[in-house]
PDB file of N, CA and C in Angstrom:
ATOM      1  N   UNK A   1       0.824  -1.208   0.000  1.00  0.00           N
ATOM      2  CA  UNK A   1       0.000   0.000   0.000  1.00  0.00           C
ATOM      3  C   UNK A   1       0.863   1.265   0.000  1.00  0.00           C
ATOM      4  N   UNK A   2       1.568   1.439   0.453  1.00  0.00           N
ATOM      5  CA  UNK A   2       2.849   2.582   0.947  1.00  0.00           C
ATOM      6  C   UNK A   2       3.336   2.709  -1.043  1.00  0.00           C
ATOM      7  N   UNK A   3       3.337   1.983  -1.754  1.00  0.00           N
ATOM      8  CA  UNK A   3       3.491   2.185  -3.444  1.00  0.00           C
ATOM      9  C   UNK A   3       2.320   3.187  -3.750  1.00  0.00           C
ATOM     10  N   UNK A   4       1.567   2.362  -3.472  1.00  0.00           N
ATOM     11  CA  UNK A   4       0.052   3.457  -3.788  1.00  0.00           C
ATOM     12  C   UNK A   4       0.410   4.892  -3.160  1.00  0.00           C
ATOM     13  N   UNK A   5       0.418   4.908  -2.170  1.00  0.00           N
ATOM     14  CA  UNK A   5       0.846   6.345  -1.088  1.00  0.00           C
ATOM     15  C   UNK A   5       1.803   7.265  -1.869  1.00  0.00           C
ATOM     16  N   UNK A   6       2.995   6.527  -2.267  1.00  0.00           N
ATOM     17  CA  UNK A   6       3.830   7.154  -3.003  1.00  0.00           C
ATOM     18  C   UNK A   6       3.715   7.621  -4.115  1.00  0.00           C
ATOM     19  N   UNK A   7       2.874   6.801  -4.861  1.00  0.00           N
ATOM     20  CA  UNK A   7       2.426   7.370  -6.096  1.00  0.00           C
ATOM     21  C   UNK A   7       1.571   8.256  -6.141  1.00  0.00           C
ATOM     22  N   UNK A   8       0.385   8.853  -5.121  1.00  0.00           N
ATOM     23  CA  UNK A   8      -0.583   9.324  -5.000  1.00  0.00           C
ATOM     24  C   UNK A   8       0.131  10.628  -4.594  1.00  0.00           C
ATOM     25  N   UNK A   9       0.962  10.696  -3.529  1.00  0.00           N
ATOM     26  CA  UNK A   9       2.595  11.716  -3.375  1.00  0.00           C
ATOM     27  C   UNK A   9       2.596  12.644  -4.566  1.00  0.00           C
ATOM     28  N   UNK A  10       2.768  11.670  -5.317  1.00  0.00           N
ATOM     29  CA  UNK A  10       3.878  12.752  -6.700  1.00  0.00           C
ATOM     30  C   UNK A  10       3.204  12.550  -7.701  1.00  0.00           C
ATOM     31  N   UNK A  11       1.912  12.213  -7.395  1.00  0.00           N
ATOM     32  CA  UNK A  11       1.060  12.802  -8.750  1.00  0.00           C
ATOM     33  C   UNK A  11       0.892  13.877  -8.128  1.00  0.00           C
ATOM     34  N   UNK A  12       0.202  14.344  -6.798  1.00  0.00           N
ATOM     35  CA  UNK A  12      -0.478  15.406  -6.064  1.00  0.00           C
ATOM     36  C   UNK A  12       0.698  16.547  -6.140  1.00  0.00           C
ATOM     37  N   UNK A  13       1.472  16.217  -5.783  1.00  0.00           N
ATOM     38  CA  UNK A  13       3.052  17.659  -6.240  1.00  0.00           C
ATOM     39  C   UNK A  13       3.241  17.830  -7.455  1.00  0.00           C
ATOM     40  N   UNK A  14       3.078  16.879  -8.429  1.00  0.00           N
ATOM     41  CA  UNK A  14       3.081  17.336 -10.221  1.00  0.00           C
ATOM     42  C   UNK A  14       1.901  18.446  -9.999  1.00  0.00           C
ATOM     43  N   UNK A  15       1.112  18.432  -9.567  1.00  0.00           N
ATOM     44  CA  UNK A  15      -0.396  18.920  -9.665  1.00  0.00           C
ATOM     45  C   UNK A  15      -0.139  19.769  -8.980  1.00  0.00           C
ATOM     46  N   UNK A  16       0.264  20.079  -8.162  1.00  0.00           N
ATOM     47  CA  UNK A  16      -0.335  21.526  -7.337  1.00  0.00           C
ATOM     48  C   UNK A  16       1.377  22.182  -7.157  1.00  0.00           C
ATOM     49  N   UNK A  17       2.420  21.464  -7.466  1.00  0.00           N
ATOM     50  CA  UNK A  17       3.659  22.458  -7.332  1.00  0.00           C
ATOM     51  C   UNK A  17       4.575  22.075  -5.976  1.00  0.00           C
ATOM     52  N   UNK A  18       3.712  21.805  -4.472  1.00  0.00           N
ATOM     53  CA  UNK A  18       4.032  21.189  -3.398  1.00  0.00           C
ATOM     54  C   UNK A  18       4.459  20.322  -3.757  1.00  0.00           C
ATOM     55  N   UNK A  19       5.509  19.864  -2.899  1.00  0.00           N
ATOM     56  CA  UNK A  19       6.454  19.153  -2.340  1.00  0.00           C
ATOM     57  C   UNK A  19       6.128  18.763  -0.853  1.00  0.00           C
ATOM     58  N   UNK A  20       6.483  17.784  -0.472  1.00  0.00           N
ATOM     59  CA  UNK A  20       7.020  17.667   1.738  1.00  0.00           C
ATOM     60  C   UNK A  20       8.642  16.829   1.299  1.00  0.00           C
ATOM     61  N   UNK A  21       8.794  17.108   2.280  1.00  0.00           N
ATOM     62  CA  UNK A  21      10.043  16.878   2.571  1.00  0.00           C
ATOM     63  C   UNK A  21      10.844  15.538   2.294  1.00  0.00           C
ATOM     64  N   UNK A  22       9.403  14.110   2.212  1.00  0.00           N
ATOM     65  CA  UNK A  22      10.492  12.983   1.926  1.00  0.00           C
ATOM     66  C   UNK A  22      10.319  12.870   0.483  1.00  0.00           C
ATOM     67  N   UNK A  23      10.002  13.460  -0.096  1.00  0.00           N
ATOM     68  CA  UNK A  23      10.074  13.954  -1.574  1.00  0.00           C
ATOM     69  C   UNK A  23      11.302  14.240  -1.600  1.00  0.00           C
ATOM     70  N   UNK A  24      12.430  14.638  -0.991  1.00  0.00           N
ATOM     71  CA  UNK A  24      13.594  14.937  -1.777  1.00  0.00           C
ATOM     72  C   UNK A  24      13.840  16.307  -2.405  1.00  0.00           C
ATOM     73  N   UNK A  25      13.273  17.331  -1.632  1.00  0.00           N
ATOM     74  CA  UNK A  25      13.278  18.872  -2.375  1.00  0.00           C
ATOM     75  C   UNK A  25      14.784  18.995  -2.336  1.00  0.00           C
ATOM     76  N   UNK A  26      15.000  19.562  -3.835  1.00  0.00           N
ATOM     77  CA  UNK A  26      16.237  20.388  -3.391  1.00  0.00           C
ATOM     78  C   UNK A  26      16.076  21.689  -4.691  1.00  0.00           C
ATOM     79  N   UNK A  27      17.210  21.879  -4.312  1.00  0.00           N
ATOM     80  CA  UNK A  27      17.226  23.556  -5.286  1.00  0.00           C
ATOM     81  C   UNK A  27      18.396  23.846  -5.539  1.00  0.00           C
ATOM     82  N   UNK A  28      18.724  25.557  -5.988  1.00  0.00           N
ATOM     83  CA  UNK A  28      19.609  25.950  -6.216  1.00  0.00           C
ATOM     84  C   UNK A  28      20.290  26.904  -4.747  1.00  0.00           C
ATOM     85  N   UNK A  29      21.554  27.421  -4.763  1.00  0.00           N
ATOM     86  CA  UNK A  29      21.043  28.357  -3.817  1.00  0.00           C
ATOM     87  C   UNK A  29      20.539  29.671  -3.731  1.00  0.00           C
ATOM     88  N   UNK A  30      20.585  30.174  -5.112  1.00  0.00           N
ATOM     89  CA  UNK A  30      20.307  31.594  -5.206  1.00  0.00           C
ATOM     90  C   UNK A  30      18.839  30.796  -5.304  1.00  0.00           C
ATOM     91  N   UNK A  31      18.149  30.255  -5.534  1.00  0.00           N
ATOM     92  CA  UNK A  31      16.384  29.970  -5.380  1.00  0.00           C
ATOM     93  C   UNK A  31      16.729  30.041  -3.726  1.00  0.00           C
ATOM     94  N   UNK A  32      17.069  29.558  -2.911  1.00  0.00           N
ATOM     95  CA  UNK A  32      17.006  28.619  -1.209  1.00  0.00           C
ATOM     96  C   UNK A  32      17.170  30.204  -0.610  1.00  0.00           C
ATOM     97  N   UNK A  33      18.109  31.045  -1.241  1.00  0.00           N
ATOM     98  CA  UNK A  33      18.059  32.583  -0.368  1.00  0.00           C
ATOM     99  C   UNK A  33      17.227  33.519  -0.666  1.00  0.00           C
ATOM    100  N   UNK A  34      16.262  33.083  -2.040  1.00  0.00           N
ATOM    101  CA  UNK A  34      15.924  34.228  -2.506  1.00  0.00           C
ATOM    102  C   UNK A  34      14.543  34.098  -1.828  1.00  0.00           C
ATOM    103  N   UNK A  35      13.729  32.893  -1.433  1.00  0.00           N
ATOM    104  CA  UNK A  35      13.071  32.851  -0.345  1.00  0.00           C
ATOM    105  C   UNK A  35      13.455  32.630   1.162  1.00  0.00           C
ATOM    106  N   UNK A  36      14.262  33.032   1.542  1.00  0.00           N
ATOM    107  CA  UNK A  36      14.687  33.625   2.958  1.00  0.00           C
ATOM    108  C   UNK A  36      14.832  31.894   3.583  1.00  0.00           C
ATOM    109  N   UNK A  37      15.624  30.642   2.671  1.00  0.00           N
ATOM    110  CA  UNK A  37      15.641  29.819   3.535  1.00  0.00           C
ATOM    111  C   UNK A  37      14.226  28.560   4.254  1.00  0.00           C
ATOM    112  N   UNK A  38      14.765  27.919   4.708  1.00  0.00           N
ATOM    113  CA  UNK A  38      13.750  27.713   5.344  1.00  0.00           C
ATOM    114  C   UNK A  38      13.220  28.156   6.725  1.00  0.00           C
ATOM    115  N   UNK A  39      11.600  28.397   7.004  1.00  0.00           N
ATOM    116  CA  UNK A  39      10.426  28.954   7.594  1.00  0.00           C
ATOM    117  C   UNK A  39      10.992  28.360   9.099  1.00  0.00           C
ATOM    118  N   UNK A  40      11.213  29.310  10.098  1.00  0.00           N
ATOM    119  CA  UNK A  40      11.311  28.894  11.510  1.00  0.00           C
ATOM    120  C   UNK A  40      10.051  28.745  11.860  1.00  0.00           C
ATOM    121  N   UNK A  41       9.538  26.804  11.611  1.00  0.00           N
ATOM    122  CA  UNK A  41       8.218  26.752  12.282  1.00  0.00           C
ATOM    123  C   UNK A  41       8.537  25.498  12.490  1.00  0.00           C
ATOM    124  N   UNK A  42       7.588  24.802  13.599  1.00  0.00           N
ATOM    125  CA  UNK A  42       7.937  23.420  13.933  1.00  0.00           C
ATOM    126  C   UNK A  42       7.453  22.259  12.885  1.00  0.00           C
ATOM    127  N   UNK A  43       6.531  22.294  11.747  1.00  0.00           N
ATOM    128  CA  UNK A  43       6.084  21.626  11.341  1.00  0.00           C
ATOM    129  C   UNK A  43       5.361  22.525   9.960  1.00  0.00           C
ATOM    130  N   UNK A  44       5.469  21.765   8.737  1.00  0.00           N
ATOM    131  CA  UNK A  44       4.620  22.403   7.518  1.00  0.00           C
ATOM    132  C   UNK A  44       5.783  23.053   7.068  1.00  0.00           C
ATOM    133  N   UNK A  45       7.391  23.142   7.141  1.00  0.00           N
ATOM    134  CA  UNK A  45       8.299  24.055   6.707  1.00  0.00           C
ATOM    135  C   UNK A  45       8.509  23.477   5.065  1.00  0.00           C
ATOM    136  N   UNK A  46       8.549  22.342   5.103  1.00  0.00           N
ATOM    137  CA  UNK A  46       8.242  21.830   3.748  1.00  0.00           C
ATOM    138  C   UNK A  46       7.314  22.400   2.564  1.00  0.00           C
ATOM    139  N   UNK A  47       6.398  22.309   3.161  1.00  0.00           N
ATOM    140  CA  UNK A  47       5.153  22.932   2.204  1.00  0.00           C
ATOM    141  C   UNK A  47       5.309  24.116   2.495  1.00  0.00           C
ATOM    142  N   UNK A  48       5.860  24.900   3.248  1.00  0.00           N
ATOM    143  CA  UNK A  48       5.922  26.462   3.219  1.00  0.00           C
ATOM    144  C   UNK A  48       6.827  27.091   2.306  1.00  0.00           C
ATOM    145  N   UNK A  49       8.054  26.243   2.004  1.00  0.00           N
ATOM    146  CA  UNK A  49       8.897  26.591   1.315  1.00  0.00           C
ATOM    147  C   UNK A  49       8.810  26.037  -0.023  1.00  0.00           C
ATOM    148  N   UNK A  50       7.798  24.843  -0.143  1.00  0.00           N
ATOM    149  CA  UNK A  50       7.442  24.807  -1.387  1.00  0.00           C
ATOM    150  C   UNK A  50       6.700  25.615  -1.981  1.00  0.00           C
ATOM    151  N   UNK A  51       5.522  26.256  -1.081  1.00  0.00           N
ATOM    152  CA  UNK A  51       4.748  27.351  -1.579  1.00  0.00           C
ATOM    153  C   UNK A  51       5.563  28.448  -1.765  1.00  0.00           C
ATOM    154  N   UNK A  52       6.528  28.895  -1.251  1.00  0.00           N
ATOM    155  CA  UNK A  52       7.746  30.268  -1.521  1.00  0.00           C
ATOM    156  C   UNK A  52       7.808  29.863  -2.713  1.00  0.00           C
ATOM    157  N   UNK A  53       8.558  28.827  -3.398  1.00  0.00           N
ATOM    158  CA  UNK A  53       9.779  28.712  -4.144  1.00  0.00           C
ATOM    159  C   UNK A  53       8.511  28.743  -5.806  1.00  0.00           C
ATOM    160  N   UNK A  54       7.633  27.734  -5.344  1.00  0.00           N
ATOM    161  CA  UNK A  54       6.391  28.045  -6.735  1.00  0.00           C
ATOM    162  C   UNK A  54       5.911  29.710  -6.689  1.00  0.00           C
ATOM    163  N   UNK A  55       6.145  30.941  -5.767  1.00  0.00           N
ATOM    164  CA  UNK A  55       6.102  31.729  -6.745  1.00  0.00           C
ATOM    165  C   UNK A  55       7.526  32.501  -7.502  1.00  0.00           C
ATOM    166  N   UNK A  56       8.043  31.181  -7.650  1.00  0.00           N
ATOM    167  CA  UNK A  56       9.784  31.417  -8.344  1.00  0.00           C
ATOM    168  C   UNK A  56       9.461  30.998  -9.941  1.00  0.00           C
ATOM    169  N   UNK A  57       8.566  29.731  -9.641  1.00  0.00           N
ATOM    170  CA  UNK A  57       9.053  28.971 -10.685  1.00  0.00           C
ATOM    171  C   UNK A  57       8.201  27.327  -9.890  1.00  0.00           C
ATOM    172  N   UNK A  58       7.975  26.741 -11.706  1.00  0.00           N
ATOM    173  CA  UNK A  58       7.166  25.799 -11.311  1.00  0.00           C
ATOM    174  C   UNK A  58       8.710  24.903 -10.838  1.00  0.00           C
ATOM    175  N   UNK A  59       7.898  23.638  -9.816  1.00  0.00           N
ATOM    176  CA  UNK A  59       9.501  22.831  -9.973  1.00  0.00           C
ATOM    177  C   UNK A  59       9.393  21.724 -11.297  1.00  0.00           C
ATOM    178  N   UNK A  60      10.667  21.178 -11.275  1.00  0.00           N
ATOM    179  CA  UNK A  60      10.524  19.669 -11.859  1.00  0.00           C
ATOM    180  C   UNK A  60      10.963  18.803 -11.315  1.00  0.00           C
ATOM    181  N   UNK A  61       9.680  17.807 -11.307  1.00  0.00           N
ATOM    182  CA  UNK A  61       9.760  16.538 -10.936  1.00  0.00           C
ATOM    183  C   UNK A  61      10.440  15.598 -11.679  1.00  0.00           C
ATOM    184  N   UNK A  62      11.708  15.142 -11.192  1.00  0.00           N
ATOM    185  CA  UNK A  62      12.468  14.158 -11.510  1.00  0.00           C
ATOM    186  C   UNK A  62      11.993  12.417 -11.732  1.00  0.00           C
ATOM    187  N   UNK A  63      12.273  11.892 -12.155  1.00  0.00           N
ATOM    188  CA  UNK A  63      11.982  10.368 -12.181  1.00  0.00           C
ATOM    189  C   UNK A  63      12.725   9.182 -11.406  1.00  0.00           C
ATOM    190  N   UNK A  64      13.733   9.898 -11.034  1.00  0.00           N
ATOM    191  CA  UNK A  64      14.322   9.372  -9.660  1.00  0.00           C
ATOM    192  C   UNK A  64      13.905   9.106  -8.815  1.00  0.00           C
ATOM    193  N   UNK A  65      14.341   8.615  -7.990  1.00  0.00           N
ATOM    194  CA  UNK A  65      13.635   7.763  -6.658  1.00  0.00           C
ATOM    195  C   UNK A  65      14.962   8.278  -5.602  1.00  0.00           C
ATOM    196  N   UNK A  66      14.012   8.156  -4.682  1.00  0.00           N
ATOM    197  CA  UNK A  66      14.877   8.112  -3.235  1.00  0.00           C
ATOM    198  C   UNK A  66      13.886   7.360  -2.651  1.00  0.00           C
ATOM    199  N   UNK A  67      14.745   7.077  -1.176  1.00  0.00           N
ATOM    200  CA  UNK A  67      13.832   5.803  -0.163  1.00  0.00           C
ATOM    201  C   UNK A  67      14.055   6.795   1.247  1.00  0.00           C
ATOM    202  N   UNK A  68      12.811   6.547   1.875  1.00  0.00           N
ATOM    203  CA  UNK A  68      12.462   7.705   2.942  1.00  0.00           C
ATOM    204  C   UNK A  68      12.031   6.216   3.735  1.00  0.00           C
ATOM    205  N   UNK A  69      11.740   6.568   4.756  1.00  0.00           N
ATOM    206  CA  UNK A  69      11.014   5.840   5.839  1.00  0.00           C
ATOM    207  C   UNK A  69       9.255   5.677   5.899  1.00  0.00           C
ATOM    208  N   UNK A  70       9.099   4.449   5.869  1.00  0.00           N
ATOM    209  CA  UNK A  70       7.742   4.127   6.496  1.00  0.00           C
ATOM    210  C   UNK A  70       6.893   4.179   7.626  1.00  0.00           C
ATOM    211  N   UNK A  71       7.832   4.318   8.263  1.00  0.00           N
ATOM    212  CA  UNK A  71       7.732   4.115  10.110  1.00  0.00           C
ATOM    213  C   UNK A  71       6.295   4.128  10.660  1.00  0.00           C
ATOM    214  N   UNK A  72       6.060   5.878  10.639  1.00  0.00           N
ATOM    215  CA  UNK A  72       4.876   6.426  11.050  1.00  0.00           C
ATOM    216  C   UNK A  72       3.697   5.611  10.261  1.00  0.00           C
ATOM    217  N   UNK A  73       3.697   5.375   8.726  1.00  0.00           N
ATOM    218  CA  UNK A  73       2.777   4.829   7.934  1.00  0.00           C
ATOM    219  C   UNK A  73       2.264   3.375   8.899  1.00  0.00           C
ATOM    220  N   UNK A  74       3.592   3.079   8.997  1.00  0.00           N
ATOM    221  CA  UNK A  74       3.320   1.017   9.160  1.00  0.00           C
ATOM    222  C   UNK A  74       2.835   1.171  10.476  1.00  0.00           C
ATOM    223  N   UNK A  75       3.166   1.866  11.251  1.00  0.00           N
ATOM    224  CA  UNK A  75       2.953   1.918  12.637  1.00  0.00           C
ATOM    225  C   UNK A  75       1.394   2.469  12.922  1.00  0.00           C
ATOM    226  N   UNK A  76       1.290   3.740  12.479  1.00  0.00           N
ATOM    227  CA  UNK A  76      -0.016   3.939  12.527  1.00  0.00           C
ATOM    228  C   UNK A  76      -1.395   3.996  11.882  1.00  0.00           C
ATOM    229  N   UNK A  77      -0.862   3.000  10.241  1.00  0.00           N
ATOM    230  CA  UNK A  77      -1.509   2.345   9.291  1.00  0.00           C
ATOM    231  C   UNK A  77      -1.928   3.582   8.457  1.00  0.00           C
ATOM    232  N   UNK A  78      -1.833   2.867   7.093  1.00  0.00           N
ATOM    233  CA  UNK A  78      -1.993   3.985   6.157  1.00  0.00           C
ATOM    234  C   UNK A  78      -3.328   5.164   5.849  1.00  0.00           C
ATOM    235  N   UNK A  79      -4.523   4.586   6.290  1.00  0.00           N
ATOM    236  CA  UNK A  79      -5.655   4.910   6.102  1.00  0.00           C
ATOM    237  C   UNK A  79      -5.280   6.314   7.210  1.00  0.00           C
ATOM    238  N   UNK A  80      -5.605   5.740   8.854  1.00  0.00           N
ATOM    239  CA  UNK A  80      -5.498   6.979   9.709  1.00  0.00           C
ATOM    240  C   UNK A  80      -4.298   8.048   9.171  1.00  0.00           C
ATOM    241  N   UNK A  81      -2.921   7.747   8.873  1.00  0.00           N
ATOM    242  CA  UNK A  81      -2.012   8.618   8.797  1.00  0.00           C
ATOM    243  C   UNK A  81      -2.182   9.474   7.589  1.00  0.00           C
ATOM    244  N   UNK A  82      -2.823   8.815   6.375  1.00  0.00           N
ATOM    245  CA  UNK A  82      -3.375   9.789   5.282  1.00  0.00           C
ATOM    246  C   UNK A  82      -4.229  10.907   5.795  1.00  0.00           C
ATOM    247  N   UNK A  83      -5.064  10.404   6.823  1.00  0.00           N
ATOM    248  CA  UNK A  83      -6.453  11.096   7.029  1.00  0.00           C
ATOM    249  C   UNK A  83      -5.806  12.166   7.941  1.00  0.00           C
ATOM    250  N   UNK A  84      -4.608  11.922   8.934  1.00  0.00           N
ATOM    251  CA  UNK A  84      -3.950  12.946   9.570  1.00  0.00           C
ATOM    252  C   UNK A  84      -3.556  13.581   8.589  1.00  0.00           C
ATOM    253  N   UNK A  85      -2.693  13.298   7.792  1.00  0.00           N
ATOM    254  CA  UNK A  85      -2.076  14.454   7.104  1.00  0.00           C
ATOM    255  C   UNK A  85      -2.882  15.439   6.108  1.00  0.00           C
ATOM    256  N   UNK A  86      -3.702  14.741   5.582  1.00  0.00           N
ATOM    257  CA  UNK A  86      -4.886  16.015   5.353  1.00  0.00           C
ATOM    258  C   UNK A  86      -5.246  16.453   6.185  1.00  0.00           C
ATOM    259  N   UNK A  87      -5.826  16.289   7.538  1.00  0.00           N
ATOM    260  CA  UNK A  87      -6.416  17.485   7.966  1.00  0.00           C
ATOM    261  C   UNK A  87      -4.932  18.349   8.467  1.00  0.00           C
ATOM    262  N   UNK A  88      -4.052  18.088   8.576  1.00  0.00           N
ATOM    263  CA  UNK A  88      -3.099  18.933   8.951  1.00  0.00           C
ATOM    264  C   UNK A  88      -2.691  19.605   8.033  1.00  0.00           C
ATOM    265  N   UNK A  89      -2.560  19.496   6.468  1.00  0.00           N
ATOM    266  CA  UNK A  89      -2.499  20.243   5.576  1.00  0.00           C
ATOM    267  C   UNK A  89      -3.622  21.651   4.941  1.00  0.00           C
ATOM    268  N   UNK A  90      -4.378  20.811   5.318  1.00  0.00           N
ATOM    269  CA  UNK A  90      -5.873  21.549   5.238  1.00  0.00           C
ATOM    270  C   UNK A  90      -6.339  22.623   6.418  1.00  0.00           C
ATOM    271  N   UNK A  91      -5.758  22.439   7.866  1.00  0.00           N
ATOM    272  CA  UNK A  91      -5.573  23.423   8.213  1.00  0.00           C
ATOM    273  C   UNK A  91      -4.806  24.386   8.500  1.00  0.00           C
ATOM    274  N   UNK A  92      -3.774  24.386   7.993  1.00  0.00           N
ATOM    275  CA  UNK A  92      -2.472  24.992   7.709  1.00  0.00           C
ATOM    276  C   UNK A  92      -2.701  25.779   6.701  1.00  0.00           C
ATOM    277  N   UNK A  93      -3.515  25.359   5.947  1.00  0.00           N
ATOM    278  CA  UNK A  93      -4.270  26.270   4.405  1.00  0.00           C
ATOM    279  C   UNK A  93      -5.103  27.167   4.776  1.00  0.00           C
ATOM    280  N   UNK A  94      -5.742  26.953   6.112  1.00  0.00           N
ATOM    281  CA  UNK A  94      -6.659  28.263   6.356  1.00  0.00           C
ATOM    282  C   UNK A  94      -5.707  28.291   7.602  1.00  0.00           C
ATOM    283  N   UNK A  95      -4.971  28.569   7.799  1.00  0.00           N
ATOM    284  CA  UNK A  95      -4.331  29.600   8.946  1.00  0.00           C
ATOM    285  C   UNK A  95      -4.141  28.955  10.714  1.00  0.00           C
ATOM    286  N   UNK A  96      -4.072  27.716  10.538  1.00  0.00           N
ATOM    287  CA  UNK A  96      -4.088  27.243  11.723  1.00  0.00           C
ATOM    288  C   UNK A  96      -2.060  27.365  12.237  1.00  0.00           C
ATOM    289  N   UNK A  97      -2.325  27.794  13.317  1.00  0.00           N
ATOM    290  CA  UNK A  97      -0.480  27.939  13.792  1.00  0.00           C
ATOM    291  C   UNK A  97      -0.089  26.368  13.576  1.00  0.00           C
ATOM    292  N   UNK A  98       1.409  26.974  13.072  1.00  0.00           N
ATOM    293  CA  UNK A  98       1.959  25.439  12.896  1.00  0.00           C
ATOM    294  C   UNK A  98       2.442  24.997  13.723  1.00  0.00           C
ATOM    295  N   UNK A  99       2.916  25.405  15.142  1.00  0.00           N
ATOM    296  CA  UNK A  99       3.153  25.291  16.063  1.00  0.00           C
ATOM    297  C   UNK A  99       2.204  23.949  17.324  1.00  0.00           C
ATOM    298  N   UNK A 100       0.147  24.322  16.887  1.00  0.00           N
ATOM    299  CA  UNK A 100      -0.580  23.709  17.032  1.00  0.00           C
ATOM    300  C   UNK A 100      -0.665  22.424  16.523  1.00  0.00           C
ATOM    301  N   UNK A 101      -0.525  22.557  14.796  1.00  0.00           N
ATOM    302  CA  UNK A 101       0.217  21.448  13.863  1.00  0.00           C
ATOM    303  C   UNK A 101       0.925  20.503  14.396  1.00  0.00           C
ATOM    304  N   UNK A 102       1.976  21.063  14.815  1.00  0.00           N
ATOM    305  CA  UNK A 102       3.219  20.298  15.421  1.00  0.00           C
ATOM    306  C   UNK A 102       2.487  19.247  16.744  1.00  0.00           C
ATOM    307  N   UNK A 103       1.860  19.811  17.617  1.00  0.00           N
ATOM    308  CA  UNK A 103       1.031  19.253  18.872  1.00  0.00           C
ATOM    309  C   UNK A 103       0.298  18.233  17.938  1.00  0.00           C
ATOM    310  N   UNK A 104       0.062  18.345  17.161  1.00  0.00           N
ATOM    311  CA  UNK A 104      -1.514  17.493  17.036  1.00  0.00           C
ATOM    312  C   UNK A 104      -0.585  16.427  16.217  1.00  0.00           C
ATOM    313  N   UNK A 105       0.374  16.714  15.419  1.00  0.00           N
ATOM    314  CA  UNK A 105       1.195  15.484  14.219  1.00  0.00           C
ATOM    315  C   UNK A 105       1.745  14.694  15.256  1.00  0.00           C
ATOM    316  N   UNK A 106       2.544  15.060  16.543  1.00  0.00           N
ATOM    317  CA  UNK A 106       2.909  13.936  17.383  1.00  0.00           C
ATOM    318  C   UNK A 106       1.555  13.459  18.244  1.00  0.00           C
TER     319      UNK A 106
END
C-alpha cells in the first residue's frame, strides 16, 4: 500500500507544485536565499517553502527515486495517517499555527 501512497505523493506535487520533505526537495542556492531559507516553524516548513519557491518557478519533478522511511505509515496504518495528514495540511491552508500542527502530528 505505501506504493500506492507514493504514487498518490507525486502525482499530487506534479499537480499543485508542493512538495514535503520525503520527496527529496532540493534547489539551487540563489532559489534557497531568494526565499529567505527555510520557515522557523515546527512543522509544515516543507510545504511552506514549497509554496515560496512556486512563486519562483514551477519545480521539476524528476523520475528518480529516493527511499524515505515508512515508520509512522506502518505503525499507525496507512488509512489513519493519510487522514492525519490532510487534515493537517488543510488546516495549515486556512491559517491554523503550525506550532498547534506540530502538537496534534505527534
Amino acid at each position: 500500500m505505501l506504493r500506492v501512497v507514493a504514487y498518490l505523493m507525486n502525482w499530487r506535487s506534479r499537480l499543485t507544485g508542493i512538495a514535503t520533505g520525503d520527496q527529496a526537495i532540493f534547489m539551487t542556492r540563489r532559489a534557497f536565499d531568494s526565499v529567505s531559507g527555510f520557515p522557523d516553524q515546527p512543522l509544515m516548513e516543507d510545504i511552506e517553502l514549497s509554496r515560496r519557491l512556486l512563486a519562483l518557478s514551477r519545480p521539476i519533478c524528476l523520475k528518480d527515486r529516493v527511499a524515505t522511511s515508512g515508520r509512522r505509515w506502518e505503525a499507525q496504518g496507512v488509512w489513519r495517517t493519510m487522514w492525519l495528514m490532510w487534515r493537517l495540511r488543510w488546516a495549515y491552508w486556512r491559517g491554523t499555527d503550525a506550532a498547534e500542527l506540530a502538537r496534534l502530528y505527534r
